[in-house]
PDB file of N, CA and C in Angstrom:
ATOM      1  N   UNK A   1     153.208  51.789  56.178  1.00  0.00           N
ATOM      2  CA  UNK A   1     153.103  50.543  55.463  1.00  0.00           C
ATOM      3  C   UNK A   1     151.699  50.311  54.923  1.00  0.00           C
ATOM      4  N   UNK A   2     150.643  51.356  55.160  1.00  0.00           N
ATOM      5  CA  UNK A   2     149.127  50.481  54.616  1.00  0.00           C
ATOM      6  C   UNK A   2     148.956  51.145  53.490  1.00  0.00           C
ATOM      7  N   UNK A   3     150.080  52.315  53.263  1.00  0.00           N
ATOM      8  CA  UNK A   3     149.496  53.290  51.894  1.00  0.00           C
ATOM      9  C   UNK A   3     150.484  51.867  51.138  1.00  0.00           C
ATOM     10  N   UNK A   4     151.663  50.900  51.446  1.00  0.00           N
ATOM     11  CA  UNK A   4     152.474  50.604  50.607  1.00  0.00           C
ATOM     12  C   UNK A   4     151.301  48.825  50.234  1.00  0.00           C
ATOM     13  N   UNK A   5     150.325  48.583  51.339  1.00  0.00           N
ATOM     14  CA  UNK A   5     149.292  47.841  50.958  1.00  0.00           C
ATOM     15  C   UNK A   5     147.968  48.065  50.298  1.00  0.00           C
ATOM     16  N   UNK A   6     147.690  49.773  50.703  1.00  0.00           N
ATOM     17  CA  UNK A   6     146.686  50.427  49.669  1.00  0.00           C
ATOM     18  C   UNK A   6     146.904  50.107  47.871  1.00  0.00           C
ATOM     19  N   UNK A   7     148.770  50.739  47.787  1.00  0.00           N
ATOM     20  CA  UNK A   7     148.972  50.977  46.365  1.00  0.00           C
ATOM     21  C   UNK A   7     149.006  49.183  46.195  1.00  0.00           C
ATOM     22  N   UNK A   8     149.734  48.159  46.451  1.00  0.00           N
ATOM     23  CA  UNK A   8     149.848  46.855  45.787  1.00  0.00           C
ATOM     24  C   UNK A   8     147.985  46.231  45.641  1.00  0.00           C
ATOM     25  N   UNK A   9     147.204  46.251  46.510  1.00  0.00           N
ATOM     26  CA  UNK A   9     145.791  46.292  46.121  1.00  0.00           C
ATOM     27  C   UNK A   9     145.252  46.961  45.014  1.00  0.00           C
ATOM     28  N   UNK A  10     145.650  48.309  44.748  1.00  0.00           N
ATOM     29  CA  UNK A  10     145.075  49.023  43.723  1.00  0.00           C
ATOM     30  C   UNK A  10     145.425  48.339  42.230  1.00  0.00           C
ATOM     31  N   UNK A  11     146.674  48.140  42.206  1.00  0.00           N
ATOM     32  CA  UNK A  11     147.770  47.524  41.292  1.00  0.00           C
ATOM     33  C   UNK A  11     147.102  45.942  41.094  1.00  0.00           C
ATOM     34  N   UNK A  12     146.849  44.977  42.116  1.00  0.00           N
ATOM     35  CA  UNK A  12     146.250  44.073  41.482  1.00  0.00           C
ATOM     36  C   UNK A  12     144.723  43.865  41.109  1.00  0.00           C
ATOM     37  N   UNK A  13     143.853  45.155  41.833  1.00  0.00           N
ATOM     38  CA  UNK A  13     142.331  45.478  40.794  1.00  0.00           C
ATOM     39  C   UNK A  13     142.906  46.196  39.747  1.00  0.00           C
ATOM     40  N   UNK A  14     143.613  46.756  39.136  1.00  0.00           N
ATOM     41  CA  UNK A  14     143.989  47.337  37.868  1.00  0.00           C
ATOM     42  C   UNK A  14     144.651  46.103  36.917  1.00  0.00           C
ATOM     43  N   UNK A  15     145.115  45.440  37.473  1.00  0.00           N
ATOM     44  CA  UNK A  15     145.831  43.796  36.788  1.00  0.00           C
ATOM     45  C   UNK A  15     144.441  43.343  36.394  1.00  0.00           C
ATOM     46  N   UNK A  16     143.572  42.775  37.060  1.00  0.00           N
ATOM     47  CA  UNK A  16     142.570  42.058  36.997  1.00  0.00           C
ATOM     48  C   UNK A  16     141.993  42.682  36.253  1.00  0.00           C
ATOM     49  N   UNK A  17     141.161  44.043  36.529  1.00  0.00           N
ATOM     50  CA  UNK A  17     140.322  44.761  34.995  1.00  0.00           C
ATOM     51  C   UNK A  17     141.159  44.784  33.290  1.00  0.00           C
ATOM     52  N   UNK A  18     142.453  44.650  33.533  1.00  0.00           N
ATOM     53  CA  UNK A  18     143.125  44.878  32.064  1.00  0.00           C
ATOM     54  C   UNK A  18     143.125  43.612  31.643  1.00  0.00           C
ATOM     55  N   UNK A  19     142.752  42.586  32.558  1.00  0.00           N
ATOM     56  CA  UNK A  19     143.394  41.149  32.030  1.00  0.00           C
ATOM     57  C   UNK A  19     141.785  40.961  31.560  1.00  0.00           C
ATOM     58  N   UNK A  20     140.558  41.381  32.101  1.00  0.00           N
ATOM     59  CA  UNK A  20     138.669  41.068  31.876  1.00  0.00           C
ATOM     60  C   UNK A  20     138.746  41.879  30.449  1.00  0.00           C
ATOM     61  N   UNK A  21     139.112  42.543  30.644  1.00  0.00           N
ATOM     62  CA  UNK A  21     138.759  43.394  29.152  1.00  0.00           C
ATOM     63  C   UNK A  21     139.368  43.475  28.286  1.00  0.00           C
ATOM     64  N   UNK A  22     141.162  42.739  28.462  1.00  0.00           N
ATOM     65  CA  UNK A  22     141.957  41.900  27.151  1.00  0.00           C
ATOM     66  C   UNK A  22     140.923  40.620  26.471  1.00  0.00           C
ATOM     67  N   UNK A  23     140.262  39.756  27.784  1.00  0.00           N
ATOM     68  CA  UNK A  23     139.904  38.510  27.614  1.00  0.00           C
ATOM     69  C   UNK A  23     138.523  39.056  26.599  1.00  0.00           C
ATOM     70  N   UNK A  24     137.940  40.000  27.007  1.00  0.00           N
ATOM     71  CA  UNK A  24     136.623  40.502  26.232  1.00  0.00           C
ATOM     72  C   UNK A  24     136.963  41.000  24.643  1.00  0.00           C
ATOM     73  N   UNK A  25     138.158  41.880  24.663  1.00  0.00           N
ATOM     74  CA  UNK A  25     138.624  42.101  23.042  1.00  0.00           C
ATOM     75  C   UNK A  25     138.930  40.746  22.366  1.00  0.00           C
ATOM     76  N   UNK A  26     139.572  39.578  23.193  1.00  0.00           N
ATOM     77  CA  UNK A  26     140.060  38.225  22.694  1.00  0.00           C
ATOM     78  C   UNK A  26     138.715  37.540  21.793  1.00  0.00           C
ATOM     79  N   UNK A  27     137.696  37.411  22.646  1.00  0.00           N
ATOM     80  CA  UNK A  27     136.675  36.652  22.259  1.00  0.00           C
ATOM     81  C   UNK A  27     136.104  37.755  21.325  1.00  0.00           C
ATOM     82  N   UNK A  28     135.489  39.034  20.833  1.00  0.00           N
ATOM     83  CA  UNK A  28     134.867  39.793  20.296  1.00  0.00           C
ATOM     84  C   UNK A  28     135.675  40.032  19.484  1.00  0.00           C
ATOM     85  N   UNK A  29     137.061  40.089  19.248  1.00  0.00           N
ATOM     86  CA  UNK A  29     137.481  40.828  17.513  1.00  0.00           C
ATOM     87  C   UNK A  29     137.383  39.975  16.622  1.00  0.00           C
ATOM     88  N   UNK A  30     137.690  38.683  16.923  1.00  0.00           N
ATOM     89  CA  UNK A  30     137.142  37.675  15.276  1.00  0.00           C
ATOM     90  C   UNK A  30     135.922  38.001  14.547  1.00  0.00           C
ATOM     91  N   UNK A  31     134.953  38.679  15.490  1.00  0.00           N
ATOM     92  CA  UNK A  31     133.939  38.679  14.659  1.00  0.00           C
ATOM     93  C   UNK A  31     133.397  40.530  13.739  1.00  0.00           C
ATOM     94  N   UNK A  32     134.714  40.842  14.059  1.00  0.00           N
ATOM     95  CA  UNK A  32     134.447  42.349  13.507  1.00  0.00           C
ATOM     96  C   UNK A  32     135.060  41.930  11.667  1.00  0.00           C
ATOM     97  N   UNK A  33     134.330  43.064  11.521  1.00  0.00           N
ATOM     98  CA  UNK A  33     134.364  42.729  10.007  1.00  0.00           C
ATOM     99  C   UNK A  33     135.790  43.377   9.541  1.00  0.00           C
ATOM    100  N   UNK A  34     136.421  42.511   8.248  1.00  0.00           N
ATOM    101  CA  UNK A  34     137.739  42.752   7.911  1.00  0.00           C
ATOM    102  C   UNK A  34     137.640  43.702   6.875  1.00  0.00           C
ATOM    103  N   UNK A  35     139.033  44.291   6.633  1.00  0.00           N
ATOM    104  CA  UNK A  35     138.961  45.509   4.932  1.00  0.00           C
ATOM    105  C   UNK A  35     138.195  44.716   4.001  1.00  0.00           C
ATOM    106  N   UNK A  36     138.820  43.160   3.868  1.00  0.00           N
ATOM    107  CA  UNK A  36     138.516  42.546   2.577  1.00  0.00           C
ATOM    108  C   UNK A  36     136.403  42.268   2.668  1.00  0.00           C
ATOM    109  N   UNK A  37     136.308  42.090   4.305  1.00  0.00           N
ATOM    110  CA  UNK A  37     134.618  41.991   4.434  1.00  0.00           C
ATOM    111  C   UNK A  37     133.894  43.124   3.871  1.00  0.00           C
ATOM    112  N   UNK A  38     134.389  44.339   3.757  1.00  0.00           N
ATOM    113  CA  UNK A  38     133.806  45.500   3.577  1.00  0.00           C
ATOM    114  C   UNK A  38     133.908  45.833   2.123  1.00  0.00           C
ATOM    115  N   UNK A  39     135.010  45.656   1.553  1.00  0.00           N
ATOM    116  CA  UNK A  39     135.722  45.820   0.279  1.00  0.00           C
ATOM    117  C   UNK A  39     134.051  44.752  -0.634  1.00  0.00           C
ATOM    118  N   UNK A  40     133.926  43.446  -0.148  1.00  0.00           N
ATOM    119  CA  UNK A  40     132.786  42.543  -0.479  1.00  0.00           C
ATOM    120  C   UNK A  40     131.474  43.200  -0.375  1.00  0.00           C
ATOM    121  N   UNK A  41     131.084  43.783   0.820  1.00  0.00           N
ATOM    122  CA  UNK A  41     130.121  44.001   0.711  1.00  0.00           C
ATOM    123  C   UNK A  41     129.960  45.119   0.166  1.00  0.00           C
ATOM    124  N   UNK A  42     130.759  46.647  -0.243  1.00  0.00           N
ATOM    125  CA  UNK A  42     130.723  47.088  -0.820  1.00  0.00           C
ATOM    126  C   UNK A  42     130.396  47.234  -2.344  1.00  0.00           C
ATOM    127  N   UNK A  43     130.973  46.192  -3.277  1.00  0.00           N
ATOM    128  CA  UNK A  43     131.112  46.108  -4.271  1.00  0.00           C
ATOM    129  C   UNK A  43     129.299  45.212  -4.452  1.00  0.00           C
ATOM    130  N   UNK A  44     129.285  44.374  -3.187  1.00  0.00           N
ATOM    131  CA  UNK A  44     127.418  43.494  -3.901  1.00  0.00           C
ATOM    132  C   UNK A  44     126.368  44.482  -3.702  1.00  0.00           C
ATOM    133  N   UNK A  45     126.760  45.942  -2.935  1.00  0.00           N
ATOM    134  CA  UNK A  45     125.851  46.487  -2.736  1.00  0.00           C
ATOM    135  C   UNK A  45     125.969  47.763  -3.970  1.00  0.00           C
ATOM    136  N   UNK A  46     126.885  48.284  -4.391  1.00  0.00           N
ATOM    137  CA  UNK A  46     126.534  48.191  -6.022  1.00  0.00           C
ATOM    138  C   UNK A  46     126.280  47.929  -7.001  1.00  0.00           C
ATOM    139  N   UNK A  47     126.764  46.118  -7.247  1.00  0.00           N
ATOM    140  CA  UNK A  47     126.048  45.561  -8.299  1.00  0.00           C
ATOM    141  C   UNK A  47     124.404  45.953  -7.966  1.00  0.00           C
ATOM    142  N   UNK A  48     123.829  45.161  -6.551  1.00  0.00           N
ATOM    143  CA  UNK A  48     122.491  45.541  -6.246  1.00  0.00           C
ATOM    144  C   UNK A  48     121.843  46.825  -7.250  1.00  0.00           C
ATOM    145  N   UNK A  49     122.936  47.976  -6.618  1.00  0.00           N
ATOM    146  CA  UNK A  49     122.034  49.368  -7.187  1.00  0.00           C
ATOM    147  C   UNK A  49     122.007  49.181  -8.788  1.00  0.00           C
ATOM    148  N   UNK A  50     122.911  49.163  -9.337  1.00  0.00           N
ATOM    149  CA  UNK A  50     122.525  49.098 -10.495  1.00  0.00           C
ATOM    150  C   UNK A  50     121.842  47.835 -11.242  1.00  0.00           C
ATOM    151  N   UNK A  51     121.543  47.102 -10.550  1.00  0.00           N
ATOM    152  CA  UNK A  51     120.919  45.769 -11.248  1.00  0.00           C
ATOM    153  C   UNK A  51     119.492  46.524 -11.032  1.00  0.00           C
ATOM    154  N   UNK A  52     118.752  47.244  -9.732  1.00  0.00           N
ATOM    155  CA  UNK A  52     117.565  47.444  -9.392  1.00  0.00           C
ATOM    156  C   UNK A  52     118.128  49.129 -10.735  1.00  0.00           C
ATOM    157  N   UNK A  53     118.466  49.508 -10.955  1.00  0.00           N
ATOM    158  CA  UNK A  53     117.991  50.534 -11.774  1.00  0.00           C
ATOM    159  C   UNK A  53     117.781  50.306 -12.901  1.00  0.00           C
ATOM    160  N   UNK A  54     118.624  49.276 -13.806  1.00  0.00           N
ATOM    161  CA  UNK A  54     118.260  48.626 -15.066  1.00  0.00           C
ATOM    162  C   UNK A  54     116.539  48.059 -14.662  1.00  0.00           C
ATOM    163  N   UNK A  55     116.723  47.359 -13.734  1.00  0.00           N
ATOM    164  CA  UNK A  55     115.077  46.308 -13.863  1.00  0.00           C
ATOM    165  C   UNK A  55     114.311  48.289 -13.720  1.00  0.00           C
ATOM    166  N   UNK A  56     114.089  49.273 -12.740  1.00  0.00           N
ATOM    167  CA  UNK A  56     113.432  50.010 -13.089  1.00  0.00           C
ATOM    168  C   UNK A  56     113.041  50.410 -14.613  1.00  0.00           C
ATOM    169  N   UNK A  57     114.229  50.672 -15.020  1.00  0.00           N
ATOM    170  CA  UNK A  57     114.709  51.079 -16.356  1.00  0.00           C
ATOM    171  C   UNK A  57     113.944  50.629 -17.495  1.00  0.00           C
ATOM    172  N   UNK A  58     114.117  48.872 -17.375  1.00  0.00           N
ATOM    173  CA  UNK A  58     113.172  48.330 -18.399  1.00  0.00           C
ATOM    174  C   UNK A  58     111.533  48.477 -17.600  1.00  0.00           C
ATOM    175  N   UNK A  59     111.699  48.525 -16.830  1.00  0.00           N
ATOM    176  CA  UNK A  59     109.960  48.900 -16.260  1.00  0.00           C
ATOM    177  C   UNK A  59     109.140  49.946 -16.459  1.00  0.00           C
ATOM    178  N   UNK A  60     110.061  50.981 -16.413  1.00  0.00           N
ATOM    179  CA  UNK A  60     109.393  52.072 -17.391  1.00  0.00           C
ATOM    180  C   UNK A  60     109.680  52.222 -18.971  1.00  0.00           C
ATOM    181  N   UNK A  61     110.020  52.075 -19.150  1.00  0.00           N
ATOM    182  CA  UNK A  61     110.220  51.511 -20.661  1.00  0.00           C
ATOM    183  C   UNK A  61     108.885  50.905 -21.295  1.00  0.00           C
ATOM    184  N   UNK A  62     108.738  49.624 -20.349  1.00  0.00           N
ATOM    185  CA  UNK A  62     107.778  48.620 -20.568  1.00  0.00           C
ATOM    186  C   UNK A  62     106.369  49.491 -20.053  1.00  0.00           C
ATOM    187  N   UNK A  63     106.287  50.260 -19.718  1.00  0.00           N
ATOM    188  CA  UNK A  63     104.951  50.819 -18.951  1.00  0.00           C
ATOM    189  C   UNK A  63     104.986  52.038 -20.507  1.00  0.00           C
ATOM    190  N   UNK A  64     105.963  52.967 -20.465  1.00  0.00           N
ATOM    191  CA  UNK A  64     105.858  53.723 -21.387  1.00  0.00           C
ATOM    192  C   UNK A  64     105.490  53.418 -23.033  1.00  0.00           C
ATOM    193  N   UNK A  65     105.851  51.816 -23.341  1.00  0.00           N
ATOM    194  CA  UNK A  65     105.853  50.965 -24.992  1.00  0.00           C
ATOM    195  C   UNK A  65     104.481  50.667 -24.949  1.00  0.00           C
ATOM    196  N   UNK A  66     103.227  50.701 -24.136  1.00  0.00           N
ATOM    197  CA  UNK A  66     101.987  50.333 -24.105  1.00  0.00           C
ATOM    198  C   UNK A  66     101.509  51.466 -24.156  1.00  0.00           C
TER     199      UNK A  66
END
């Protein structure tokens, strides 16, 4: 009978860790970033590049017209 109280002990520390680290994914996935978050930041971090290569662009331009 103590292996049949060993295994129901084991069984409720294995309950308890799945239920700490459901509760930990609960609170932490809202803040992971979504397709559509990435899809966003993707696209401002190209406008970026090419907005900074035009301003290069006219900068040498403007360095080269003098």
């Amino acid at each position: 009978m103590a292996s049949v109280g060993k295994t129901l002990q084991q069984e409720s520390s294995v309950l308890e860790r799945v239920t700490r680290v459901e509760t930990i994914v609960d609170e932490v996935l809202p803040h992971f970033a979504t397709k559509a978050d990435m899809e966003r930041q993707t696209r401002l971090l190209v406008m970026w590049m090419i907005a900074t290569q035009i301003a290069l662009a006219a900068l040498i331009l403007t360095v080269l017209g003098n």
